[in-house]
C-alpha atoms as a PDB file:
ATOM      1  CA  UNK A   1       0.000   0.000   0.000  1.00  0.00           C
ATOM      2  CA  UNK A   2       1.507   3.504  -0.740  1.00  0.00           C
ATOM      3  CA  UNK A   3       0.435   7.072   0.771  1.00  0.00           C
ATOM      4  CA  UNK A   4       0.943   9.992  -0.548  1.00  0.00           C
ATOM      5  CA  UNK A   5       0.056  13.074   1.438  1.00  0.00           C
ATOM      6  CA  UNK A   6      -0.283  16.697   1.236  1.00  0.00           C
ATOM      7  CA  UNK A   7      -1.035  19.973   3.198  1.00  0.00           C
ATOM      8  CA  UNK A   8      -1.010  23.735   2.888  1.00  0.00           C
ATOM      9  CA  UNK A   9      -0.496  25.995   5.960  1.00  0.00           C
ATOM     10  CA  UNK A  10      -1.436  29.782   5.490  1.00  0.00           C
ATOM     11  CA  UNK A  11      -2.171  32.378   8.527  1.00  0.00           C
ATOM     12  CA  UNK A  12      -2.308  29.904  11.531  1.00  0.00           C
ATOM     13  CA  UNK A  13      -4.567  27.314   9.213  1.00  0.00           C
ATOM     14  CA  UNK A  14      -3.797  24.088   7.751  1.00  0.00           C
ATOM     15  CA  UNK A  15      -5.476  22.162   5.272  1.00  0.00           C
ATOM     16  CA  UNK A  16      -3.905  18.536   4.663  1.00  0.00           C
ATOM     17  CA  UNK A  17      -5.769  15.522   2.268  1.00  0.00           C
ATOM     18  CA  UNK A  18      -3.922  11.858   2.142  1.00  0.00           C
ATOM     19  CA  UNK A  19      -4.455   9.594  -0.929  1.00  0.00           C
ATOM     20  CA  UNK A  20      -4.022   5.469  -0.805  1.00  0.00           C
ATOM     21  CA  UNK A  21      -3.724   2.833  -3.101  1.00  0.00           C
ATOM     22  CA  UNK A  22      -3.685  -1.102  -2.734  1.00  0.00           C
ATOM     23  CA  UNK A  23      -1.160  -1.999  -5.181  1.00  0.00           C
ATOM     24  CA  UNK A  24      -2.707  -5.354  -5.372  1.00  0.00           C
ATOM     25  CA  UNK A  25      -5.959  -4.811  -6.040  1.00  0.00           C
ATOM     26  CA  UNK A  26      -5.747  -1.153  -7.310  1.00  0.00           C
ATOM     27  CA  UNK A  27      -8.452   0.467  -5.053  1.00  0.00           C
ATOM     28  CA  UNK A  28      -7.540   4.088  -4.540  1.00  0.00           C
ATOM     29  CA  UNK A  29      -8.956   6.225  -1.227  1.00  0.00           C
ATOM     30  CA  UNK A  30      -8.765   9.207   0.428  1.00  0.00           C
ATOM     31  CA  UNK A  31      -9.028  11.867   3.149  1.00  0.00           C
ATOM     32  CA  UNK A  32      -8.578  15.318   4.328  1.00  0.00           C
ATOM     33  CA  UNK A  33      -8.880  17.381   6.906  1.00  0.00           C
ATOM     34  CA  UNK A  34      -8.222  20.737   8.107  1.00  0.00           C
ATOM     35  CA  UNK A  35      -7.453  23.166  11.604  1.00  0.00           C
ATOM     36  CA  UNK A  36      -5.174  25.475  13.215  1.00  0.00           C
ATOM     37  CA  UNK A  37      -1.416  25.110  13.609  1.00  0.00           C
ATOM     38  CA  UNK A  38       1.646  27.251  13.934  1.00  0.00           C
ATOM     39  CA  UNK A  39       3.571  25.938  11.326  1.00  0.00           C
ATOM     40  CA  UNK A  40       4.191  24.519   7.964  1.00  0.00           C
ATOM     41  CA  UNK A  41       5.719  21.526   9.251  1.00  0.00           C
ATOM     42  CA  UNK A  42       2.970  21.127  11.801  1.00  0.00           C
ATOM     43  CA  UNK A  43       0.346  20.787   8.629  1.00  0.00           C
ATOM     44  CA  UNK A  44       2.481  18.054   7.245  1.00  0.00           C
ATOM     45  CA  UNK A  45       2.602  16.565  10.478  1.00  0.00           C
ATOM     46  CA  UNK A  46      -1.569  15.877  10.092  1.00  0.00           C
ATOM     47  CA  UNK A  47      -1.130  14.845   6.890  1.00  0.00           C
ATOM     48  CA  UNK A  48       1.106  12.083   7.774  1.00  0.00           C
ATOM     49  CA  UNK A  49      -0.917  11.623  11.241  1.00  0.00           C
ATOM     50  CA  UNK A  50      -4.016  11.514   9.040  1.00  0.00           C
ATOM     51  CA  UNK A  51      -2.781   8.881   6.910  1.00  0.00           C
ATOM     52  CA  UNK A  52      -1.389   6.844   9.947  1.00  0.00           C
ATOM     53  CA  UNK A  53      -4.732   6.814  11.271  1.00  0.00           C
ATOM     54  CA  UNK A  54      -6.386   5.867   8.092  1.00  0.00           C
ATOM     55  CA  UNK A  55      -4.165   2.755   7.557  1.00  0.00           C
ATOM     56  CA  UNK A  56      -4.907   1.810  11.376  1.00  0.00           C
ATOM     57  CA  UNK A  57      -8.363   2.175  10.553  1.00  0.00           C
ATOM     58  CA  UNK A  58      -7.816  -0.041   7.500  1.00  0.00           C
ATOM     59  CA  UNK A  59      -6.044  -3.130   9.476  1.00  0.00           C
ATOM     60  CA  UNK A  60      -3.134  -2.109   7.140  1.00  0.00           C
ATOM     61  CA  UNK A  61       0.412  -2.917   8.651  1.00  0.00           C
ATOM     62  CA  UNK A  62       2.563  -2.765   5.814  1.00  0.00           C
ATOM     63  CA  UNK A  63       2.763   0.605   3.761  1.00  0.00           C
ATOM     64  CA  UNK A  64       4.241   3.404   2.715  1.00  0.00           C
ATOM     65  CA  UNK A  65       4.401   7.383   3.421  1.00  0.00           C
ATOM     66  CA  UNK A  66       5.550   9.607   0.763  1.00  0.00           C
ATOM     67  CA  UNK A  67       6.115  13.103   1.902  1.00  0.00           C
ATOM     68  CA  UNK A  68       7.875  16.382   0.593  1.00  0.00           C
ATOM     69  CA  UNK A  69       8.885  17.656   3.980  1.00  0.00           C
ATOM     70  CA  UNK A  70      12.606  16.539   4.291  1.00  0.00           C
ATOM     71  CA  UNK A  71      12.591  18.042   7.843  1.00  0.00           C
ATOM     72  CA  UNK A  72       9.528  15.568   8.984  1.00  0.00           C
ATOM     73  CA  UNK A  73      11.037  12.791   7.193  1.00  0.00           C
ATOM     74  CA  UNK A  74      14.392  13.129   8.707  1.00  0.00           C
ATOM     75  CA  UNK A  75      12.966  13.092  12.162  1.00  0.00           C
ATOM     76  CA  UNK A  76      10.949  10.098  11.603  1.00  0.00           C
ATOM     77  CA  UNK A  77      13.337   8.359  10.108  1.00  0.00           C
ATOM     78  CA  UNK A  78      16.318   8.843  13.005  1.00  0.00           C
ATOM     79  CA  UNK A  79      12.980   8.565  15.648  1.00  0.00           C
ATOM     80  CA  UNK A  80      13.918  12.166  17.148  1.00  0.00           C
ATOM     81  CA  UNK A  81      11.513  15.313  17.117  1.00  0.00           C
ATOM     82  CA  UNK A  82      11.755  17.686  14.268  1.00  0.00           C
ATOM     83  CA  UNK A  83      13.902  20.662  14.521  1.00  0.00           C
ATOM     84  CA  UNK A  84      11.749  23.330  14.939  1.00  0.00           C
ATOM     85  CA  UNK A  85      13.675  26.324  13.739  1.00  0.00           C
ATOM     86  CA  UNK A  86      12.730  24.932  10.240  1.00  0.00           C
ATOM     87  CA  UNK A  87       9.363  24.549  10.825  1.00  0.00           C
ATOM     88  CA  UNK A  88       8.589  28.136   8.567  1.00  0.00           C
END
């Protein structure tokens, strides 16, 4: 299963939408979702939290998150908190 995810952050609002495909059988779904935040990076933080929760939602436990934020993927990747001065 892939992810692909999304999100715009503009004057303390976010907006964020995920889209999912099953490679097998092709299916393709989606979500979004919106609120307040303080940062850019925040907003891509839903987006990946909103995908998460999809694919727990889904029974899924093998997948993948594609994201643009190389801040958000570094952290998750070495399992440490974002470093916030680049969250603008």
């Amino acid at each position: 299963m892939n992810y692909a995810s999304v999100s715009i952050f503009k004057e303390g609002k976010y907006g964020c939408a995920m889209v999912a495909m099953d490679m097998s059988s092709m299916e393709w779904w989606h979500g979004i979702s919106s609120g307040v935040g303080d940062s850019a990076l925040e907003a891509e933080m839903q987006a990946v939290l909103l995908s998460l929760q999809w694919a727990e939602m889904q029974h899924w436990d093998n997948f993948t998150i594609i994201s643009d934020s190389k801040v958000l993927v570094e952290a998750i990747r070495s399992k440490n908190t974002p470093d916030w001065k680049y969250a603008n």
